[in-house]
Every structure is written in structure tokens, then in C-alpha cells.
PDB file of N, CA and C in Angstrom:
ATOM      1  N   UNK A   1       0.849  -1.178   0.000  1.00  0.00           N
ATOM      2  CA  UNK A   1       0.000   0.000   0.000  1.00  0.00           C
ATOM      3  C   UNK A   1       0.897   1.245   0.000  1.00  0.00           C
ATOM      4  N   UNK A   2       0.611   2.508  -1.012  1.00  0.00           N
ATOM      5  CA  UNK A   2       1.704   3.352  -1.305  1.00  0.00           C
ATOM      6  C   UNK A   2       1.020   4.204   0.179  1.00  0.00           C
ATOM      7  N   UNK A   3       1.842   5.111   0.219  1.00  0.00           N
ATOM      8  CA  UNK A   3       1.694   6.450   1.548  1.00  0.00           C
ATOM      9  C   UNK A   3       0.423   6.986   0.794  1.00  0.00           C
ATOM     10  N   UNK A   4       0.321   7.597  -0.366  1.00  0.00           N
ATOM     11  CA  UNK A   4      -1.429   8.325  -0.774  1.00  0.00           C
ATOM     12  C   UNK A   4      -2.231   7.359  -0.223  1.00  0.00           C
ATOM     13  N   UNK A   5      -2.288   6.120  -0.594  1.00  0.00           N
ATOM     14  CA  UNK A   5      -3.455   5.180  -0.334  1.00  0.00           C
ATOM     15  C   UNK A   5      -3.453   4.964   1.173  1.00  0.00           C
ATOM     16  N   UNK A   6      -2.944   4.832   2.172  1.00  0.00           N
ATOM     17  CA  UNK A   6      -2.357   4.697   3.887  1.00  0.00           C
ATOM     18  C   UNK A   6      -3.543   6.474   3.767  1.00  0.00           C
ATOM     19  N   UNK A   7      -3.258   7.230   3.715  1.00  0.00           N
ATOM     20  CA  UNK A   7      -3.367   8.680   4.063  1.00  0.00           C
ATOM     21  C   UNK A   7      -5.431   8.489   3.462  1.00  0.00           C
ATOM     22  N   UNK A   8      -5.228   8.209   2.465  1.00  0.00           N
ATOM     23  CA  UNK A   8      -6.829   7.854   2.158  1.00  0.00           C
ATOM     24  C   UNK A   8      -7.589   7.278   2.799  1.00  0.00           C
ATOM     25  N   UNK A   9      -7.179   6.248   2.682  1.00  0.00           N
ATOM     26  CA  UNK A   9      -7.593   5.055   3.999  1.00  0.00           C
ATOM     27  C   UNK A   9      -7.702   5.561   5.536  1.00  0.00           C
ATOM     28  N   UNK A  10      -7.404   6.427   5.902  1.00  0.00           N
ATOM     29  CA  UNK A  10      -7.750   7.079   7.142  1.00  0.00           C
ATOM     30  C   UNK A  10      -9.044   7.782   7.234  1.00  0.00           C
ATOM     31  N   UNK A  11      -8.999   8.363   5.937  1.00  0.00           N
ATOM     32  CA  UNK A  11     -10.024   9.643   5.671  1.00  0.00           C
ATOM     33  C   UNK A  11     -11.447   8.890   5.401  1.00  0.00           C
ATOM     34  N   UNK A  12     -10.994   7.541   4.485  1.00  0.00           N
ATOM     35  CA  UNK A  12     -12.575   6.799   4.414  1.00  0.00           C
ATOM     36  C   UNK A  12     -13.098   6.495   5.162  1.00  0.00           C
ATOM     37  N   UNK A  13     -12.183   5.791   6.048  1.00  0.00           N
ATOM     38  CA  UNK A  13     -12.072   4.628   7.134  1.00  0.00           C
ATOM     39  C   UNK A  13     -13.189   5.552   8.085  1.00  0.00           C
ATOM     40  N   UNK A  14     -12.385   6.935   8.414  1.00  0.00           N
ATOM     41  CA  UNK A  14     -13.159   7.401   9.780  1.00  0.00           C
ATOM     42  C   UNK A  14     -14.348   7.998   9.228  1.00  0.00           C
ATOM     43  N   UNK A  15     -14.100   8.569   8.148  1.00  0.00           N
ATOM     44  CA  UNK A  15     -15.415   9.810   7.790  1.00  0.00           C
ATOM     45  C   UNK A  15     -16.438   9.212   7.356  1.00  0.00           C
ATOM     46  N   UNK A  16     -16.352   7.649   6.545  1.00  0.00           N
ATOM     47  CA  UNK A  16     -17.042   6.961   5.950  1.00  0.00           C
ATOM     48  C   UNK A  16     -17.775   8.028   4.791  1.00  0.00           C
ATOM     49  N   UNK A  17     -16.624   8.507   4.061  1.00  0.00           N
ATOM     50  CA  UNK A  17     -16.791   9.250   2.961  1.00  0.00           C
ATOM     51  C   UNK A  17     -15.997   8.110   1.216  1.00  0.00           C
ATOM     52  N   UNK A  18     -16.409   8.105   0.044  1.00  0.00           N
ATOM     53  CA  UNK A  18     -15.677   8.030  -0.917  1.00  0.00           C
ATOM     54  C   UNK A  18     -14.441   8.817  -0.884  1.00  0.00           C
ATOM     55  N   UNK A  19     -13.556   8.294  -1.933  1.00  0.00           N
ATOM     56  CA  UNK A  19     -12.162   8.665  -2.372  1.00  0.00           C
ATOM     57  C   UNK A  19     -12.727   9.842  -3.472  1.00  0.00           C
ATOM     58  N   UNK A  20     -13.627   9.740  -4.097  1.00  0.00           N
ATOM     59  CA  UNK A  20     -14.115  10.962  -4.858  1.00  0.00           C
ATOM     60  C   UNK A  20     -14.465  12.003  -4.366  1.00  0.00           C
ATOM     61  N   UNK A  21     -14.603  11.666  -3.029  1.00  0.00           N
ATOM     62  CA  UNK A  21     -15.146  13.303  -1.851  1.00  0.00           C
ATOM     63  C   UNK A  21     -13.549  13.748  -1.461  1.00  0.00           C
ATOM     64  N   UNK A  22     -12.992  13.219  -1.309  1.00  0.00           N
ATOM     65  CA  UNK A  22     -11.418  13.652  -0.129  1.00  0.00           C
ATOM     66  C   UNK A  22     -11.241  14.784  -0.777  1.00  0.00           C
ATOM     67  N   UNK A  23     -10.769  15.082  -2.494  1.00  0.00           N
ATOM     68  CA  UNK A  23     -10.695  16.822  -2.992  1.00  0.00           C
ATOM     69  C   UNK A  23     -11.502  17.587  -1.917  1.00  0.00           C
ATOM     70  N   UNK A  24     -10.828  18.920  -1.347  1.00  0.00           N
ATOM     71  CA  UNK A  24     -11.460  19.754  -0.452  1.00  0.00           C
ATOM     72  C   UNK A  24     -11.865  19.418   0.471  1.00  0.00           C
ATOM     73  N   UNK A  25     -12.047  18.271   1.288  1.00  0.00           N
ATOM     74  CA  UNK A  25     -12.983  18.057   2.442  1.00  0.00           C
ATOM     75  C   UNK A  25     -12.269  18.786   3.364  1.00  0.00           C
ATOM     76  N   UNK A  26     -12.414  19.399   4.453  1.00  0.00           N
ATOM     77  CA  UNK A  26     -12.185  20.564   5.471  1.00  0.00           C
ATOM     78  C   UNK A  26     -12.833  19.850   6.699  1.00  0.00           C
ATOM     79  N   UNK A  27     -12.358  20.433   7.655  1.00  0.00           N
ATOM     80  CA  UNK A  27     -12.683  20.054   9.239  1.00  0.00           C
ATOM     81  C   UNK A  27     -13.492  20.834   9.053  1.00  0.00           C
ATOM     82  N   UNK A  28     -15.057  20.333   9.946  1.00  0.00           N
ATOM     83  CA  UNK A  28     -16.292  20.847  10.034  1.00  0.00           C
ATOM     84  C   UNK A  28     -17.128  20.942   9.038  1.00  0.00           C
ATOM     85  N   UNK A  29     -16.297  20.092   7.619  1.00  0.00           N
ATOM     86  CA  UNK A  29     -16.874  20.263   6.524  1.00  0.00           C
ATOM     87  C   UNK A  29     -18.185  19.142   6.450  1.00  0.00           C
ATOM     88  N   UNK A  30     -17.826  18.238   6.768  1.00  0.00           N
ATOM     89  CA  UNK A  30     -18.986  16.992   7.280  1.00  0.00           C
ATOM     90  C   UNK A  30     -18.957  16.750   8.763  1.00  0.00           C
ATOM     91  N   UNK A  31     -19.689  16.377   9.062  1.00  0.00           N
ATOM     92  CA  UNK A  31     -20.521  15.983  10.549  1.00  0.00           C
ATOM     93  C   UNK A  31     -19.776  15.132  10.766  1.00  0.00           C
ATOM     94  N   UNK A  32     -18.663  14.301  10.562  1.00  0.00           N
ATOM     95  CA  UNK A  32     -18.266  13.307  11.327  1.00  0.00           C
ATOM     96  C   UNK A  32     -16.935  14.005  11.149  1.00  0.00           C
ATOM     97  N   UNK A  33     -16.151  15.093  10.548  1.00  0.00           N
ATOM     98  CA  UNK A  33     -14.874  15.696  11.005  1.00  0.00           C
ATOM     99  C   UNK A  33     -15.037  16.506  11.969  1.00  0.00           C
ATOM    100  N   UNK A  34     -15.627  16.392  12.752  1.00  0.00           N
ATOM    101  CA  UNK A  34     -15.886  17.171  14.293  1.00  0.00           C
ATOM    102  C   UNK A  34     -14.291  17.049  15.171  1.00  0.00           C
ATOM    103  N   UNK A  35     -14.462  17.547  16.667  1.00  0.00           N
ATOM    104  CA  UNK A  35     -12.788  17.348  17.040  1.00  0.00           C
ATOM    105  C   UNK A  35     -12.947  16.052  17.489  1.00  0.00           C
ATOM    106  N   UNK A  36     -13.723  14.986  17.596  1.00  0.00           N
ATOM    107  CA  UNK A  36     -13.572  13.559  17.965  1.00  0.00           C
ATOM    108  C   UNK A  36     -12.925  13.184  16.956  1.00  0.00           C
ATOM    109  N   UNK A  37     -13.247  13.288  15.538  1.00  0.00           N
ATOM    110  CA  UNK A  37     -13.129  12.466  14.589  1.00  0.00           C
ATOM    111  C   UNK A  37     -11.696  13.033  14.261  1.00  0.00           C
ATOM    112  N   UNK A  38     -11.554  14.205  14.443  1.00  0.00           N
ATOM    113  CA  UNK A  38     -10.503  14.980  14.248  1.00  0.00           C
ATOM    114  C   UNK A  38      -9.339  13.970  14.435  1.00  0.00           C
ATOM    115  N   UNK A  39      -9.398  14.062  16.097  1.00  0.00           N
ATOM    116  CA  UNK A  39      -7.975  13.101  17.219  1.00  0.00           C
ATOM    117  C   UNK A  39      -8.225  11.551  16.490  1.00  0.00           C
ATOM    118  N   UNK A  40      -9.308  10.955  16.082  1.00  0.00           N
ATOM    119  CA  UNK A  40      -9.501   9.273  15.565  1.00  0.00           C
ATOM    120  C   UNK A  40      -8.683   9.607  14.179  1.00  0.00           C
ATOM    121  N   UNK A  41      -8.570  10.375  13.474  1.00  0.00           N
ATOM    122  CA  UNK A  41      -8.025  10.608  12.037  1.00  0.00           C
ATOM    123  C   UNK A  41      -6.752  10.954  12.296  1.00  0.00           C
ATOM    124  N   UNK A  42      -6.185  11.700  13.281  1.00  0.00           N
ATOM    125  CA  UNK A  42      -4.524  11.620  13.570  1.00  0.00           C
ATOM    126  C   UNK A  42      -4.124  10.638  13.987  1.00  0.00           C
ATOM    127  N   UNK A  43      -4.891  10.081  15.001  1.00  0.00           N
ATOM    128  CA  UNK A  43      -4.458   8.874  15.442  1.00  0.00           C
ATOM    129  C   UNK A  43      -4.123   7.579  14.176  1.00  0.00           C
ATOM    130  N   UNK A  44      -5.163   7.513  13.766  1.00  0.00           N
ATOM    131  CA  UNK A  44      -4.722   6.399  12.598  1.00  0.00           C
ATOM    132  C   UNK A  44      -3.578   7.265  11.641  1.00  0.00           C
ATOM    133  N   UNK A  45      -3.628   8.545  11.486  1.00  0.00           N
ATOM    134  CA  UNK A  45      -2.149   8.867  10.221  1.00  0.00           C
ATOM    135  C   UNK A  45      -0.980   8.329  11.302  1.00  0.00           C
ATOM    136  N   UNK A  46      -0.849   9.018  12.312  1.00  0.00           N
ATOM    137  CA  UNK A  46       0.286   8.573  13.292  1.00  0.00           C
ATOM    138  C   UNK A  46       0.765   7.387  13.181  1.00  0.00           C
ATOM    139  N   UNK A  47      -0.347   6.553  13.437  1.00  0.00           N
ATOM    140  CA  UNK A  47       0.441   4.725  13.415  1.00  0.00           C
ATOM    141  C   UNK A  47       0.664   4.142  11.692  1.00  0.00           C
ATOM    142  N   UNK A  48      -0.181   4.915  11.275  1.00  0.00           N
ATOM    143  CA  UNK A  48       0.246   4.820   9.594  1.00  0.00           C
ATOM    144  C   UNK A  48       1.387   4.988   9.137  1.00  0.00           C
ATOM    145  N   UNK A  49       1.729   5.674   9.147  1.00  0.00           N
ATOM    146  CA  UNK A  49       3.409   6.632   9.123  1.00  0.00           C
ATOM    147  C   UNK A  49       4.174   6.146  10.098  1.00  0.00           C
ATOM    148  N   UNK A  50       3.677   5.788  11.705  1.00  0.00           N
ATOM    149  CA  UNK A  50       4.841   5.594  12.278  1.00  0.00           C
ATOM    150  C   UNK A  50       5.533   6.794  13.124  1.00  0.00           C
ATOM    151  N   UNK A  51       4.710   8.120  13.466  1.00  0.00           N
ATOM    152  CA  UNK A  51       5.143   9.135  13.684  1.00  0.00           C
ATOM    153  C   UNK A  51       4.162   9.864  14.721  1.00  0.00           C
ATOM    154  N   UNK A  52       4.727  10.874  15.136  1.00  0.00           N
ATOM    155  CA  UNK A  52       3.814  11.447  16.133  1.00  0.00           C
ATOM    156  C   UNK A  52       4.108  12.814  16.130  1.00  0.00           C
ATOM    157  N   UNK A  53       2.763  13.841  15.590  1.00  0.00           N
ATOM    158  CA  UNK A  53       2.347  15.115  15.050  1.00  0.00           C
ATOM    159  C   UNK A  53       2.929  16.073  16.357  1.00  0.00           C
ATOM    160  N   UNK A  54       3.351  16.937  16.109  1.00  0.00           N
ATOM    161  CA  UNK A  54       3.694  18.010  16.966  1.00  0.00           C
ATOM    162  C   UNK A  54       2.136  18.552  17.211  1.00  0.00           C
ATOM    163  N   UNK A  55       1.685  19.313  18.168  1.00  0.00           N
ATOM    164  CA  UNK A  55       0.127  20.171  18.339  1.00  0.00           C
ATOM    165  C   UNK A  55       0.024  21.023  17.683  1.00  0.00           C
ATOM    166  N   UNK A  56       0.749  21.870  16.645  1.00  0.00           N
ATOM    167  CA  UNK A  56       0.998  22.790  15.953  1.00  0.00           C
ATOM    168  C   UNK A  56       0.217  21.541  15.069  1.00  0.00           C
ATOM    169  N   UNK A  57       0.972  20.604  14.072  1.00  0.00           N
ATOM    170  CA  UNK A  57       0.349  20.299  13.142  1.00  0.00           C
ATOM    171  C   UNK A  57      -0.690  19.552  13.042  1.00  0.00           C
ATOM    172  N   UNK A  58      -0.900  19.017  14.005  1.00  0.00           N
ATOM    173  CA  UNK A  58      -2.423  18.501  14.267  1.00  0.00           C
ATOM    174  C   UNK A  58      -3.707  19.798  14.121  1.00  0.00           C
ATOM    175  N   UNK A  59      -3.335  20.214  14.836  1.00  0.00           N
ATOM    176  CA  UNK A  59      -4.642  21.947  14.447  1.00  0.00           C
ATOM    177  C   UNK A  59      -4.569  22.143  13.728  1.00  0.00           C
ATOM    178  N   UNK A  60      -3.166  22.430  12.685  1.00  0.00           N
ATOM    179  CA  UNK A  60      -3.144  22.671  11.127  1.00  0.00           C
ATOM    180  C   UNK A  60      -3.672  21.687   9.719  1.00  0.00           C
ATOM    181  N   UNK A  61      -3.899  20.713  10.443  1.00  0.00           N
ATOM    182  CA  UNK A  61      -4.334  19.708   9.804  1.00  0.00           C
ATOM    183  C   UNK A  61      -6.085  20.231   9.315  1.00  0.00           C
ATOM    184  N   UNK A  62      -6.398  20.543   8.568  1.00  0.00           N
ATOM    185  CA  UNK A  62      -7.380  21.425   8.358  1.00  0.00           C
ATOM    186  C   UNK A  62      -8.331  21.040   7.356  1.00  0.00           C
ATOM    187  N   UNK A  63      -7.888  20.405   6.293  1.00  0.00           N
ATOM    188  CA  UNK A  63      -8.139  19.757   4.828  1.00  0.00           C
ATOM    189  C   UNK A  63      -7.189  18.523   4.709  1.00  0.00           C
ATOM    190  N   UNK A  64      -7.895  18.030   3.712  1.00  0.00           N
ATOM    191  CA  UNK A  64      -7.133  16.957   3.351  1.00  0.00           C
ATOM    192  C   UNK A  64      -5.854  16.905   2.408  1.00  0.00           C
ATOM    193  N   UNK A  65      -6.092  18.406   1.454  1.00  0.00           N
ATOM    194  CA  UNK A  65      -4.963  18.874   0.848  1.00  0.00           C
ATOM    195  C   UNK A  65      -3.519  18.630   1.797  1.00  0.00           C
ATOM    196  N   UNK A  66      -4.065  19.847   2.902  1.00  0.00           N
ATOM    197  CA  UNK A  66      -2.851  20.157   4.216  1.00  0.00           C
ATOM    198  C   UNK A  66      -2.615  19.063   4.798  1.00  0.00           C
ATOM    199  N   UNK A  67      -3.157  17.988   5.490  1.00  0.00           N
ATOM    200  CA  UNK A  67      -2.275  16.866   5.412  1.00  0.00           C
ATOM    201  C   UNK A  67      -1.731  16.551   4.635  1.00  0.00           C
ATOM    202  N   UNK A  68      -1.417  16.106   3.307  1.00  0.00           N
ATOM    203  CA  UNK A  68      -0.580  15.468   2.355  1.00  0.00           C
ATOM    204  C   UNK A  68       0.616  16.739   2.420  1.00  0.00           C
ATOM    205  N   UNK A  69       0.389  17.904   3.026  1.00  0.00           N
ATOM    206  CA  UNK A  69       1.459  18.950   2.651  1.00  0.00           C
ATOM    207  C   UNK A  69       2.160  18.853   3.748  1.00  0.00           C
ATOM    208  N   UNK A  70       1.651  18.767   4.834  1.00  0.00           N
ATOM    209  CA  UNK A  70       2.228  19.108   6.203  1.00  0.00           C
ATOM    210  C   UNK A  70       2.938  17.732   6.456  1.00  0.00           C
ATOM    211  N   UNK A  71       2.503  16.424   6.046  1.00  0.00           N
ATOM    212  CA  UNK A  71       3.511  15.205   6.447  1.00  0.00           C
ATOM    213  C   UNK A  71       4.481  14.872   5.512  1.00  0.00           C
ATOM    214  N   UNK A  72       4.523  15.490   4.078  1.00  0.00           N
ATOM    215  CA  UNK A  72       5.925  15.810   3.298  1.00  0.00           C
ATOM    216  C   UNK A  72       6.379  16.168   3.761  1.00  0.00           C
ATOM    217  N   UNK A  73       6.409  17.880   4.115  1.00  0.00           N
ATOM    218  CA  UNK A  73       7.188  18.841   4.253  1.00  0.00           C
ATOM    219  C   UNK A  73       7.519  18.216   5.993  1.00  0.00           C
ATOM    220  N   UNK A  74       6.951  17.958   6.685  1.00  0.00           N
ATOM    221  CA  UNK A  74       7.504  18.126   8.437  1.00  0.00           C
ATOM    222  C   UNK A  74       7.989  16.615   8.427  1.00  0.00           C
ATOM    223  N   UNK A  75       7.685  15.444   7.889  1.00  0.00           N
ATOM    224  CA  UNK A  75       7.663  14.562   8.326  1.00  0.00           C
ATOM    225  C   UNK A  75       7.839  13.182   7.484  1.00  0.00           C
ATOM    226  N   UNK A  76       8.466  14.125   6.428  1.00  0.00           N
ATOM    227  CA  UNK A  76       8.813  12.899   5.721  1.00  0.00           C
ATOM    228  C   UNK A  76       8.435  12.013   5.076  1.00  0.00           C
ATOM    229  N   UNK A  77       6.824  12.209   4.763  1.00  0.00           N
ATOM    230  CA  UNK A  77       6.406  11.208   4.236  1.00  0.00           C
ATOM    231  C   UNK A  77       6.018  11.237   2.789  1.00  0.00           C
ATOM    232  N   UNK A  78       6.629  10.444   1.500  1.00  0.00           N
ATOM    233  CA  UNK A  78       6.570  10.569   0.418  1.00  0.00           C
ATOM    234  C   UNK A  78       5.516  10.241  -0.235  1.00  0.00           C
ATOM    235  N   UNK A  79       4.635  11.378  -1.105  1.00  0.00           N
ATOM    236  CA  UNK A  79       3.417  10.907  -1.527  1.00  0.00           C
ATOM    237  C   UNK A  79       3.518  10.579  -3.111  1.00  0.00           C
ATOM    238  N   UNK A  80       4.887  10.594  -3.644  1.00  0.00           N
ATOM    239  CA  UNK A  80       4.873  10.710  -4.753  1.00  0.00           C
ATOM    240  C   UNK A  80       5.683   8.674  -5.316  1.00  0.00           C
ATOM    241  N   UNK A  81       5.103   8.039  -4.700  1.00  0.00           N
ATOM    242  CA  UNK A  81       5.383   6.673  -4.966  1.00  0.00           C
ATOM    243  C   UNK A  81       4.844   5.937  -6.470  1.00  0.00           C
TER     244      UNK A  81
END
């Protein structure tokens, strides 16, 4: 499983949204990215990756765009497999 698909798989998994919705989805954008679902969706990138978010980038975590940006750029994780 490449790192895009790991990073997807979080977003379905918890939001119980399609891979055709993830473009744009935003915190507060659906009813189940509330701050519960919020901490259940870091939690699974964390053990996905193997890593653990500073509190800065967890709050910044905002869209689904900004994750794929914020765990390149801070953390190493390659989305371009």
C-alpha cells in the first residue's frame, strides 16, 4: 500500500466518505470531522506513518490537501510513490 493510499484510507475509514469526496474536504466540513473524529483521524495517520504530530500540526491539519502537505514537508512522508 503506497503512503497516498495509507493517508486515504484514514479519511474513508473514519469519515465513511468516498475517495471521490477527499478533494477539499475541510474540518467541520462533514458531521463526522468534528474534534472527535478529528484526534480518531490523527491517530490512525500517526500509526500509519509511524510518527507522532507536533500540536501545531495537528490543528493545522485542516483539509485533506494540508495533510498530504504538512507530512511531506515536516515529516517525511513521500506521496509521490
Amino acid at each position: 500500500m503506497t503512503n497516498l493510499e495509507k493517508y486515504k484510507r484514514a479519511f474513508v475509514l473514519n469519515f465513511r466518505v468516498k475517495e471521490e469526496d477527499l478533494p477539499g474536504l475541510e474540518y467541520m466540513g462533514i458531521i463526522q470531522w468534528d474534534s472527535v473524529g478529528h484526534m480518531d483521524l490523527i491517530a490512525d495517520i500517526e500509526s500509519a506513518y509511524g510518527i507522532q504530530m507536533d500540536t501545531k500540526d495537528v490543528l493545522d491539519l485542516s483539509t485533506y490537501e494540508k495533510g498530504i502537505k504538512i507530512l511531506s514537508e515536516k515529516y517525511g512522508v513521500n506521496f509521490d510513490e
